[in-house]
PDB file of N, CA and C in Angstrom:
ATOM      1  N   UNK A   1       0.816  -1.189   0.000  1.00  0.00           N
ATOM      2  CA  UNK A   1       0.000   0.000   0.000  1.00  0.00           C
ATOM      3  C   UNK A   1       0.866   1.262   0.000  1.00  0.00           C
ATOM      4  N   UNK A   2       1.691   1.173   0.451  1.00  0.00           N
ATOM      5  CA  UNK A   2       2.864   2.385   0.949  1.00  0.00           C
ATOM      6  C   UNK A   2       3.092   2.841  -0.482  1.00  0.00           C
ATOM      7  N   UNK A   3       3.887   1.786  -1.629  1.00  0.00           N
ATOM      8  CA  UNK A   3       4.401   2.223  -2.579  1.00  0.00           C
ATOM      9  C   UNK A   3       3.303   2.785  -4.031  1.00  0.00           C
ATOM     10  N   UNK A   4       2.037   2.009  -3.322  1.00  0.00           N
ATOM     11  CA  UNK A   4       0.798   2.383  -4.537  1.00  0.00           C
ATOM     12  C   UNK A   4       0.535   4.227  -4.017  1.00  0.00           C
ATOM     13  N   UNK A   5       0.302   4.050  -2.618  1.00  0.00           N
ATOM     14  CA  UNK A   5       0.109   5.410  -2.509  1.00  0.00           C
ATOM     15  C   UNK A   5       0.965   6.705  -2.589  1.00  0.00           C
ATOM     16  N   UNK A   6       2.233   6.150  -2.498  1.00  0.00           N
ATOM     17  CA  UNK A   6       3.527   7.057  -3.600  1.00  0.00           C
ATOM     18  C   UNK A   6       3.387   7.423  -5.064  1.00  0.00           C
ATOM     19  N   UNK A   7       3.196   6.036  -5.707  1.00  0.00           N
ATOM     20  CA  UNK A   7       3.218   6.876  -6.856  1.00  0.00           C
ATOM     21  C   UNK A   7       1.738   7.329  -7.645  1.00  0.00           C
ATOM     22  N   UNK A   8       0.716   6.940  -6.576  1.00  0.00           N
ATOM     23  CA  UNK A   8      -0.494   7.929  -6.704  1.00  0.00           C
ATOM     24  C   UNK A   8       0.177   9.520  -6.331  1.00  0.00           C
ATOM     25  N   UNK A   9       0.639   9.477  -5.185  1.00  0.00           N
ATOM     26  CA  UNK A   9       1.432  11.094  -5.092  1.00  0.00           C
ATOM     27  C   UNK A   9       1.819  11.667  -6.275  1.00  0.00           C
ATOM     28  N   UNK A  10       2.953  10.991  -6.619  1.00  0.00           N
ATOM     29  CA  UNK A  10       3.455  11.804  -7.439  1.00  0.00           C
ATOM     30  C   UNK A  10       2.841  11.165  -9.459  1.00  0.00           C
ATOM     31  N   UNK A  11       1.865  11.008  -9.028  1.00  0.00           N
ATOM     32  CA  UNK A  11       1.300  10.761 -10.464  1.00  0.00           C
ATOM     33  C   UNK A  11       1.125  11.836 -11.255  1.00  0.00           C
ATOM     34  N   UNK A  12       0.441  11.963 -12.411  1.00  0.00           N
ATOM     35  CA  UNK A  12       0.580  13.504 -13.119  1.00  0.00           C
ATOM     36  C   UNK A  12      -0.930  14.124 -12.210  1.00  0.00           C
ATOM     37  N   UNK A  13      -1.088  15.245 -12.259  1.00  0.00           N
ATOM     38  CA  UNK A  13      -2.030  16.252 -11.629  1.00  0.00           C
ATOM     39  C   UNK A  13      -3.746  15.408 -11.371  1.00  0.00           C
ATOM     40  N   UNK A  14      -4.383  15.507 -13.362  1.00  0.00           N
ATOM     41  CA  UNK A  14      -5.550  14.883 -13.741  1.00  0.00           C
ATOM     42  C   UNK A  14      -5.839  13.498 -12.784  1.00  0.00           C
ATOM     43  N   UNK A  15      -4.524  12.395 -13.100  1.00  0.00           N
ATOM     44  CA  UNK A  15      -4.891  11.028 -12.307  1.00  0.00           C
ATOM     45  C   UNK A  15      -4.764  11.089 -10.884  1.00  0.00           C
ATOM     46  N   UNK A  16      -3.770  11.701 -10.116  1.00  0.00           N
ATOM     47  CA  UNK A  16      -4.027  11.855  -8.659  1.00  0.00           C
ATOM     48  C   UNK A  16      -5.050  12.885  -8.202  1.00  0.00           C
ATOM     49  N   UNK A  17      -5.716  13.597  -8.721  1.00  0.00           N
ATOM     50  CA  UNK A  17      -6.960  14.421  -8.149  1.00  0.00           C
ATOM     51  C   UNK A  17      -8.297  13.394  -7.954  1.00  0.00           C
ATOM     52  N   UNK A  18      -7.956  12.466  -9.619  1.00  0.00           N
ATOM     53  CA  UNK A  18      -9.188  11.250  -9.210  1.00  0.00           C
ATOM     54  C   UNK A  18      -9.017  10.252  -8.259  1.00  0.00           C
ATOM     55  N   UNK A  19      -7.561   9.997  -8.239  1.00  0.00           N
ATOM     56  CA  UNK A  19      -7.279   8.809  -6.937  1.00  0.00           C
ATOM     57  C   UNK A  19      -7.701   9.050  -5.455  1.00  0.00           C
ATOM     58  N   UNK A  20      -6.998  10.725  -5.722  1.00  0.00           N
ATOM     59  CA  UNK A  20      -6.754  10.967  -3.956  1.00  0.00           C
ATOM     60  C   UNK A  20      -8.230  10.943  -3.422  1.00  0.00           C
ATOM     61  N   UNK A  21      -9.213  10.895  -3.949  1.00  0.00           N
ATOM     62  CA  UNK A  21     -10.537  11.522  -3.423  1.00  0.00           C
ATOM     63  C   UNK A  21     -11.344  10.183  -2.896  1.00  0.00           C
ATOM     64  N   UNK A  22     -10.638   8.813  -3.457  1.00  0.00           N
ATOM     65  CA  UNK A  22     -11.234   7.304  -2.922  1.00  0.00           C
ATOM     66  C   UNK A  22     -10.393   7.492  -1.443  1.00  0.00           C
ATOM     67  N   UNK A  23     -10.781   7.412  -0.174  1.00  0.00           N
ATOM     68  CA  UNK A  23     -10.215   7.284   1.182  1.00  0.00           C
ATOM     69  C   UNK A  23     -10.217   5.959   1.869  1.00  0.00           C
ATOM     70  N   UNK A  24     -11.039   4.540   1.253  1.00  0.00           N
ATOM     71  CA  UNK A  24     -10.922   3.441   1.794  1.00  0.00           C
ATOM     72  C   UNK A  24      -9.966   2.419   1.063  1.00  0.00           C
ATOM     73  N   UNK A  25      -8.708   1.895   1.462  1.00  0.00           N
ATOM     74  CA  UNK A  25      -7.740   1.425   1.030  1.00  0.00           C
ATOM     75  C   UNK A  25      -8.227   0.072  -0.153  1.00  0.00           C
ATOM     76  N   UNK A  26      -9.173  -0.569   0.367  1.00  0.00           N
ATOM     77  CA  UNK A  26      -9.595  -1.943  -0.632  1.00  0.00           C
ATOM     78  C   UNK A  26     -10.385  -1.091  -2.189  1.00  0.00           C
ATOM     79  N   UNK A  27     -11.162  -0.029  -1.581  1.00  0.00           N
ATOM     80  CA  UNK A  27     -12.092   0.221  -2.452  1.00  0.00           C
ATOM     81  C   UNK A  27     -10.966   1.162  -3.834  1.00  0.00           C
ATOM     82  N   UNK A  28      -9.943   1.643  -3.403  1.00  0.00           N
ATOM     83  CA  UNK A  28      -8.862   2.350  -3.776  1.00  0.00           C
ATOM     84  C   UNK A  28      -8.302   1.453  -5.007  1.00  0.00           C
ATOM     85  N   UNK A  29      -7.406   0.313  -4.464  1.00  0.00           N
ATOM     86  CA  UNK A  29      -7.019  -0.763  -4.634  1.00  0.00           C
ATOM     87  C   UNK A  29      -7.920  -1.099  -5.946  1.00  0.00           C
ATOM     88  N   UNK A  30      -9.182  -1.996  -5.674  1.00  0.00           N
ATOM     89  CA  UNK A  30     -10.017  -2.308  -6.866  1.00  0.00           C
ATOM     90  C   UNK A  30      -9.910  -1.197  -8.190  1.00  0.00           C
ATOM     91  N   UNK A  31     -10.598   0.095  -7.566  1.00  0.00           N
ATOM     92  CA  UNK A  31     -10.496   0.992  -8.275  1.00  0.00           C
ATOM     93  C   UNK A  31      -9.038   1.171  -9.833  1.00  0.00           C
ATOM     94  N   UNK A  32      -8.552   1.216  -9.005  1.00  0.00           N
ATOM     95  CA  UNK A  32      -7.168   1.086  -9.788  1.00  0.00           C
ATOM     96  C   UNK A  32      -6.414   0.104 -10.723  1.00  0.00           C
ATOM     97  N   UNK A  33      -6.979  -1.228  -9.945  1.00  0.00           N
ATOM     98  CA  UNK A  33      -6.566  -2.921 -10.695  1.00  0.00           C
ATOM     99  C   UNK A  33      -7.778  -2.467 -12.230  1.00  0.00           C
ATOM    100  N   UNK A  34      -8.999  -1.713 -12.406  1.00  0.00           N
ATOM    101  CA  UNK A  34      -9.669  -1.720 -13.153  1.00  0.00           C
ATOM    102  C   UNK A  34     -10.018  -0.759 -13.831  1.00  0.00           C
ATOM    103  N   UNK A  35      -8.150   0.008 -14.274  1.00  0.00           N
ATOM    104  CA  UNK A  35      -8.153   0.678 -14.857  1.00  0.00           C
ATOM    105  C   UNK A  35      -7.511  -0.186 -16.043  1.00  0.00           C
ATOM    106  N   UNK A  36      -7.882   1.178 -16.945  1.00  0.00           N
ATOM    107  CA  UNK A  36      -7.712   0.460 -18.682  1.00  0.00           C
ATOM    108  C   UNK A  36      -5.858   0.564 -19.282  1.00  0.00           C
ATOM    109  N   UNK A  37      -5.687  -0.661 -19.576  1.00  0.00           N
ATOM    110  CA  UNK A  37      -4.393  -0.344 -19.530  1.00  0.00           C
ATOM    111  C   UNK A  37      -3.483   0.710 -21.024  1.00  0.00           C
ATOM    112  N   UNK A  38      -4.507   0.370 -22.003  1.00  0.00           N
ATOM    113  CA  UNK A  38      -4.119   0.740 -23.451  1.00  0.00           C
ATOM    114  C   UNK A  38      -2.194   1.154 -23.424  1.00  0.00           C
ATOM    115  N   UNK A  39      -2.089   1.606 -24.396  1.00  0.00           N
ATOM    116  CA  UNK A  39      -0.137   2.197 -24.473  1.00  0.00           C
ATOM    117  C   UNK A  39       0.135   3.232 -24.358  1.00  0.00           C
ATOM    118  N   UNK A  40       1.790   2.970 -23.714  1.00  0.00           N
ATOM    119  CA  UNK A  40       1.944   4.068 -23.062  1.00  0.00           C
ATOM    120  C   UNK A  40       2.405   5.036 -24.351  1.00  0.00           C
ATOM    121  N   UNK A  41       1.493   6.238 -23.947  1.00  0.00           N
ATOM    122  CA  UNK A  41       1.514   7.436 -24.545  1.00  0.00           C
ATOM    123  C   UNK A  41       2.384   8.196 -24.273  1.00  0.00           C
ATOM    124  N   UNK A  42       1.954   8.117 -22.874  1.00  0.00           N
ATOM    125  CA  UNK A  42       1.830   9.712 -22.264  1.00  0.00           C
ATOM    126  C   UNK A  42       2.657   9.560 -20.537  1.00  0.00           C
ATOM    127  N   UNK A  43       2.854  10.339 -19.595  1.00  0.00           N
ATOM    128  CA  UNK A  43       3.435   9.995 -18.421  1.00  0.00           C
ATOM    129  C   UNK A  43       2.004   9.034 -17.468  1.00  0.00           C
ATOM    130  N   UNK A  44       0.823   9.950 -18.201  1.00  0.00           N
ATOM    131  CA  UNK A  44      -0.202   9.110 -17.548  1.00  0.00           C
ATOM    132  C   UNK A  44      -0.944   8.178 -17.777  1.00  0.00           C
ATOM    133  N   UNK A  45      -0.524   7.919 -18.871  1.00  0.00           N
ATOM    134  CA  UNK A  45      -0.838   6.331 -18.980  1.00  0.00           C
ATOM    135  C   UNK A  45       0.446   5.459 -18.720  1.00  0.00           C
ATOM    136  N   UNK A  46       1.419   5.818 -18.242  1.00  0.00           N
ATOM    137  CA  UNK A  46       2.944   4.903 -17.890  1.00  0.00           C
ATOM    138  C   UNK A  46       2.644   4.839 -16.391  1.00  0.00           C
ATOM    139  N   UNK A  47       1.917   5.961 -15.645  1.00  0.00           N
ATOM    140  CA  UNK A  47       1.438   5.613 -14.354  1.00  0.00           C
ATOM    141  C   UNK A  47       0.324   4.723 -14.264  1.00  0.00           C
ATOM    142  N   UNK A  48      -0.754   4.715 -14.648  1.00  0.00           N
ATOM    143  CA  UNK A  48      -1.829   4.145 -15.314  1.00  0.00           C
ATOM    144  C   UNK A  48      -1.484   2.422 -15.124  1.00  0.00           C
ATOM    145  N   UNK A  49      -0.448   1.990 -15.827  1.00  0.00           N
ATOM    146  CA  UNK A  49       0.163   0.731 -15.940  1.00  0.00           C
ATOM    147  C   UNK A  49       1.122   0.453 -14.572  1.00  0.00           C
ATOM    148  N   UNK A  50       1.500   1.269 -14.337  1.00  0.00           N
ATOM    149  CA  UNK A  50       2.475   1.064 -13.013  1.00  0.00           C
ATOM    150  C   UNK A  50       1.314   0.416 -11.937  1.00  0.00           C
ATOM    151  N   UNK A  51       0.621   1.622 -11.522  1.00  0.00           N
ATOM    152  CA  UNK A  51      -0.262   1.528 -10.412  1.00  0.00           C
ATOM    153  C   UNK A  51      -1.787   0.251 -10.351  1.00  0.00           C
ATOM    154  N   UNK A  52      -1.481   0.118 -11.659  1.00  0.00           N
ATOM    155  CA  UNK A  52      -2.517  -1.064 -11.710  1.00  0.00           C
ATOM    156  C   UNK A  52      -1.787  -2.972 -11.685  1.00  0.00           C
ATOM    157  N   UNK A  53      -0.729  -2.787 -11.665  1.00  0.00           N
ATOM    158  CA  UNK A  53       0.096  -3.617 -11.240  1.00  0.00           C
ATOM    159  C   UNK A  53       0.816  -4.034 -10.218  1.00  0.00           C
ATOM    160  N   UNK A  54       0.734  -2.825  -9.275  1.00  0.00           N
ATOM    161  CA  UNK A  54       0.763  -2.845  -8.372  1.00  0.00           C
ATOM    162  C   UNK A  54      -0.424  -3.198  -7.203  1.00  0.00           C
ATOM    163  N   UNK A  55      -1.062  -2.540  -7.802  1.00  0.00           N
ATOM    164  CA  UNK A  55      -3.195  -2.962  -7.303  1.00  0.00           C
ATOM    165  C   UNK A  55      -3.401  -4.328  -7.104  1.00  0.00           C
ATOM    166  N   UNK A  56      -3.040  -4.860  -8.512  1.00  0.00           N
ATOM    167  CA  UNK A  56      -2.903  -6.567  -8.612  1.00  0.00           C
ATOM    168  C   UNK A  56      -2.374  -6.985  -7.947  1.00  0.00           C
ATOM    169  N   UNK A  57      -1.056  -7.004  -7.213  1.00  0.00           N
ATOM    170  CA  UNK A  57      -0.209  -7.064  -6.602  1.00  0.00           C
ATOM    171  C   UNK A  57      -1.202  -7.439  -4.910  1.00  0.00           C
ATOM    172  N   UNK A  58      -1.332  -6.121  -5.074  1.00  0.00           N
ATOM    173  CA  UNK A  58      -2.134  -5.961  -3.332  1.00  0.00           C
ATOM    174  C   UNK A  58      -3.397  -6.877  -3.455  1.00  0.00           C
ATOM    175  N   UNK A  59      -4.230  -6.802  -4.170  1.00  0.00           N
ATOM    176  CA  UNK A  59      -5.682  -7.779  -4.267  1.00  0.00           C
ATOM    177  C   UNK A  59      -4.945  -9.328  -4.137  1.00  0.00           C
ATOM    178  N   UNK A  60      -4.242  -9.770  -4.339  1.00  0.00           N
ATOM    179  CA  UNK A  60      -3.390 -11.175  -4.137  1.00  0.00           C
ATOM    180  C   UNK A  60      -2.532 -11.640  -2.744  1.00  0.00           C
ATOM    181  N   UNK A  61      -2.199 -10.761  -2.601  1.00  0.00           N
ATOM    182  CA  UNK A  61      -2.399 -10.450  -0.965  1.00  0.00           C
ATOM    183  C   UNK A  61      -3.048 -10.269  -0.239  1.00  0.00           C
ATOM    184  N   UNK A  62      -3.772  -9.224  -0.842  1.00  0.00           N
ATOM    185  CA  UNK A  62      -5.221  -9.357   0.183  1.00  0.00           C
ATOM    186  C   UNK A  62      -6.438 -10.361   0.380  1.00  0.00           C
ATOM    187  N   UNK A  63      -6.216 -11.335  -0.486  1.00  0.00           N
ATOM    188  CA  UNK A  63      -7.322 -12.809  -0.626  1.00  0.00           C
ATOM    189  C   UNK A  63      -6.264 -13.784  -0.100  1.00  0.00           C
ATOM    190  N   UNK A  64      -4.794 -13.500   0.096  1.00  0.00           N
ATOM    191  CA  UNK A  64      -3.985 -14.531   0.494  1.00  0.00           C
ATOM    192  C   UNK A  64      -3.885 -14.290   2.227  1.00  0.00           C
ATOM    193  N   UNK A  65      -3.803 -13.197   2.526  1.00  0.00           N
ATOM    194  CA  UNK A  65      -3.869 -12.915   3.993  1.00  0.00           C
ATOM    195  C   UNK A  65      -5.774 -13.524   4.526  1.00  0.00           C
ATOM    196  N   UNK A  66      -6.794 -13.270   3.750  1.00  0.00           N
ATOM    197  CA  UNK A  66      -8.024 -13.727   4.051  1.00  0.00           C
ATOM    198  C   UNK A  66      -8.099 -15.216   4.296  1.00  0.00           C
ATOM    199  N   UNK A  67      -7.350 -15.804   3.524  1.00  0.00           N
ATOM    200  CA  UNK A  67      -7.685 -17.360   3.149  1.00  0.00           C
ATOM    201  C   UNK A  67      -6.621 -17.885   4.592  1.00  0.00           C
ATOM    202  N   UNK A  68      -5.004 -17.566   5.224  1.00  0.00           N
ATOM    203  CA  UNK A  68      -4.911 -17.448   5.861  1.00  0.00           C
ATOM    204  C   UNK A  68      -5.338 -17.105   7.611  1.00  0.00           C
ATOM    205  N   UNK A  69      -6.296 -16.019   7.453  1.00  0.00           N
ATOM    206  CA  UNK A  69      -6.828 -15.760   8.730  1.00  0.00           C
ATOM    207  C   UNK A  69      -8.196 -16.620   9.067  1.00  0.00           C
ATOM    208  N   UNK A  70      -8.494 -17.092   7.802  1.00  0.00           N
ATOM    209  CA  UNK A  70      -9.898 -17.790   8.028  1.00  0.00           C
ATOM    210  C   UNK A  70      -9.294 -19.444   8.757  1.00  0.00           C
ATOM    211  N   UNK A  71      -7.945 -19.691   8.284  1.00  0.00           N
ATOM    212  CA  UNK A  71      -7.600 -20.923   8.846  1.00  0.00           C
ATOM    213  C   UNK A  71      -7.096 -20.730   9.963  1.00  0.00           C
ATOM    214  N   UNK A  72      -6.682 -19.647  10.529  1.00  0.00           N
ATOM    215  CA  UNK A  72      -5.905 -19.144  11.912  1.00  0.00           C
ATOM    216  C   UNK A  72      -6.988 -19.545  12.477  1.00  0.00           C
ATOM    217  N   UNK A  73      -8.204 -18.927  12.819  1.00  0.00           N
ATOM    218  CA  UNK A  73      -9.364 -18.855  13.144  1.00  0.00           C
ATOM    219  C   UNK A  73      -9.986 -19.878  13.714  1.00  0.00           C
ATOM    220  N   UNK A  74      -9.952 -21.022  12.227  1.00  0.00           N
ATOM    221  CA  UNK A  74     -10.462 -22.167  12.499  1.00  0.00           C
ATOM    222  C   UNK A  74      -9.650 -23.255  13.585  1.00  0.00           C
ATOM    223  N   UNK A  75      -8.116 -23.338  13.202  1.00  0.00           N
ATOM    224  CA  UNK A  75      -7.357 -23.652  14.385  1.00  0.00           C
ATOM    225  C   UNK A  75      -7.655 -23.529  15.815  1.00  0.00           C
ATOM    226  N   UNK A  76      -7.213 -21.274  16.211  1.00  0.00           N
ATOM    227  CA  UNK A  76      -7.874 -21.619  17.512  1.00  0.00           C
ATOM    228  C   UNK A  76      -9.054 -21.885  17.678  1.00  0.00           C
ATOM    229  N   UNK A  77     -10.413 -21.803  17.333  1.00  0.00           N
ATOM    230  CA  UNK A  77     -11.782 -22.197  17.341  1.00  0.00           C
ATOM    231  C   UNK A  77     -11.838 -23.628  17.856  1.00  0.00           C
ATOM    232  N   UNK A  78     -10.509 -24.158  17.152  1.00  0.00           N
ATOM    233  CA  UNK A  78     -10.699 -25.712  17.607  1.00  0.00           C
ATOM    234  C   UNK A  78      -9.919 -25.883  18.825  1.00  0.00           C
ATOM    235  N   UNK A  79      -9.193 -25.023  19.087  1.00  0.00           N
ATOM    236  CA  UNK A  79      -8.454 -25.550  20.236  1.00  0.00           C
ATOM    237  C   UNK A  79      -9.002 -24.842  21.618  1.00  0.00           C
ATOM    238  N   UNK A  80      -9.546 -23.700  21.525  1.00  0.00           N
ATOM    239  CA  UNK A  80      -9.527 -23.031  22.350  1.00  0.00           C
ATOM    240  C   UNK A  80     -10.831 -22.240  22.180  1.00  0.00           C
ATOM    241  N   UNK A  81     -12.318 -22.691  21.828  1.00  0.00           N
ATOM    242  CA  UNK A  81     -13.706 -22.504  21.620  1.00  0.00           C
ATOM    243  C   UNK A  81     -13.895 -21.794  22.551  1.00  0.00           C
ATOM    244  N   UNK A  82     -13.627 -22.120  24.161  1.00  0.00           N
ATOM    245  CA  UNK A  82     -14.343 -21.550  25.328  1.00  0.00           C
ATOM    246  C   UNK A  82     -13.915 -20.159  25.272  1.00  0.00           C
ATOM    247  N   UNK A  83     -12.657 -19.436  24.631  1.00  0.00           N
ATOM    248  CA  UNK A  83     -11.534 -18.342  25.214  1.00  0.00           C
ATOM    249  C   UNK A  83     -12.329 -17.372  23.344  1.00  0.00           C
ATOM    250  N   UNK A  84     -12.667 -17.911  23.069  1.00  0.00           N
ATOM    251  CA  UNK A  84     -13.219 -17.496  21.314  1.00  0.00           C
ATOM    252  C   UNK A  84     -14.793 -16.952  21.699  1.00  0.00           C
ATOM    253  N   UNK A  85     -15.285 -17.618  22.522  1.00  0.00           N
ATOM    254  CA  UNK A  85     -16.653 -16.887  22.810  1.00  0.00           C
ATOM    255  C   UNK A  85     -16.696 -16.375  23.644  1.00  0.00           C
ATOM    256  N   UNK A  86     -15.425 -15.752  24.273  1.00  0.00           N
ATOM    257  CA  UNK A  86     -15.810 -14.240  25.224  1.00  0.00           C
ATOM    258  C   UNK A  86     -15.568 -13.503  24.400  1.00  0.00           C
ATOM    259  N   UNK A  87     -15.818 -12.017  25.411  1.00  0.00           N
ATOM    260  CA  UNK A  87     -16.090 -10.539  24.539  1.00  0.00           C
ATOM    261  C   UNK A  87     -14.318 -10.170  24.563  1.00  0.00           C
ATOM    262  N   UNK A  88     -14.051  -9.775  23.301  1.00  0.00           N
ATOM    263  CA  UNK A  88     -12.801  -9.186  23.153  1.00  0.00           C
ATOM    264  C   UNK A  88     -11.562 -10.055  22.719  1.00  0.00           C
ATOM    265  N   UNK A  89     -11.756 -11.358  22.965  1.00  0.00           N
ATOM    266  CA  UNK A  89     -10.887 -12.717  22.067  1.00  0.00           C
ATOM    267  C   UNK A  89     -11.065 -12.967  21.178  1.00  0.00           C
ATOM    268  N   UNK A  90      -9.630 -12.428  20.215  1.00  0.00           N
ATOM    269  CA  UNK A  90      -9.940 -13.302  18.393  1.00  0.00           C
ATOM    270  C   UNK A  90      -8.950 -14.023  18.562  1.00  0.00           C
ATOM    271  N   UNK A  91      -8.155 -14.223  17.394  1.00  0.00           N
ATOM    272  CA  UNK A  91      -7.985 -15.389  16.796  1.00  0.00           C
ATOM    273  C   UNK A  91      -6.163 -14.705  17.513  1.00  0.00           C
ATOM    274  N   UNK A  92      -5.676 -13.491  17.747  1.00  0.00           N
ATOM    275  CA  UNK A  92      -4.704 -13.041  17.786  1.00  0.00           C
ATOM    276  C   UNK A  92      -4.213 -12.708  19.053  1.00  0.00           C
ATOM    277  N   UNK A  93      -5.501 -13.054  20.080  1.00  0.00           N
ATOM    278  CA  UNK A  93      -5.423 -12.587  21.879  1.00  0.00           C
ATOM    279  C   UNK A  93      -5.454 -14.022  22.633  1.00  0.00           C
ATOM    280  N   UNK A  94      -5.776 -15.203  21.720  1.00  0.00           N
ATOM    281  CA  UNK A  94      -6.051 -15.924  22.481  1.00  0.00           C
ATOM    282  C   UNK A  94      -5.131 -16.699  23.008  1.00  0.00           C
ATOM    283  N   UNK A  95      -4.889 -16.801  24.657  1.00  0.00           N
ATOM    284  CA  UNK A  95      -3.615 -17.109  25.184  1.00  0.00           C
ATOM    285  C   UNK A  95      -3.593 -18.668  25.547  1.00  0.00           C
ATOM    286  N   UNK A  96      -4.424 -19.606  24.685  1.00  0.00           N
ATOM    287  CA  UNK A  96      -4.207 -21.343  25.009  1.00  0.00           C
ATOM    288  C   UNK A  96      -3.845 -21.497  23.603  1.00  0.00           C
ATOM    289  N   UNK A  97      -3.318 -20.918  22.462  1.00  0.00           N
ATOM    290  CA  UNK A  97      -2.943 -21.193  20.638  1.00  0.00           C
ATOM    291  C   UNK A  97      -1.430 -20.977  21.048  1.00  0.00           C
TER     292      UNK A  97
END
């Protein structure tokens, strides 16, 4: 995320006025993976291609960290059910995993 939102910074004027104005990081992300890639012209379509490869990048991570936490989950759930159904224990507090 760090390096997508760099070179959203310093993108040309037109494309970072439309970026900067999405404020939720996933919805950002999508946004961007589903831009059009056509050739590079111009500086903003060479960003255009950068930043949507990078997007890709993050959406693959971000379904790889999901698919991950859903099995963390299921682990302690199995080991440690009683400490999972109090208030304030996830998958990352629970002190019998």
């Amino acid at each position: 995320m760090i390096t997508l939102k760099t070179v959203i910074i310093n993108a040309p004027a037109e494309l970072y006025a439309n970026l900067d104005q999405v404020n939720l990081p996933v919805i950002v992300v999508r946004h961007i993976a589903a831009l059009r890639r056509g050739e590079i012209t111009s500086p903003t379509s060479s960003v255009k291609i950068a930043l949507r490869a990078i997007a890709h990048r993050c959406l693959a991570l971000h379904e790889e960290i999901q698919i991950h936490e859903g099995e963390l989950e299921r682990m302690v759930r199995d080991k440690a059910p009683e400490w999972m159904a109090s208030f304030g224990i996830s998958t990352l507090t629970s002190p019998k995993c």
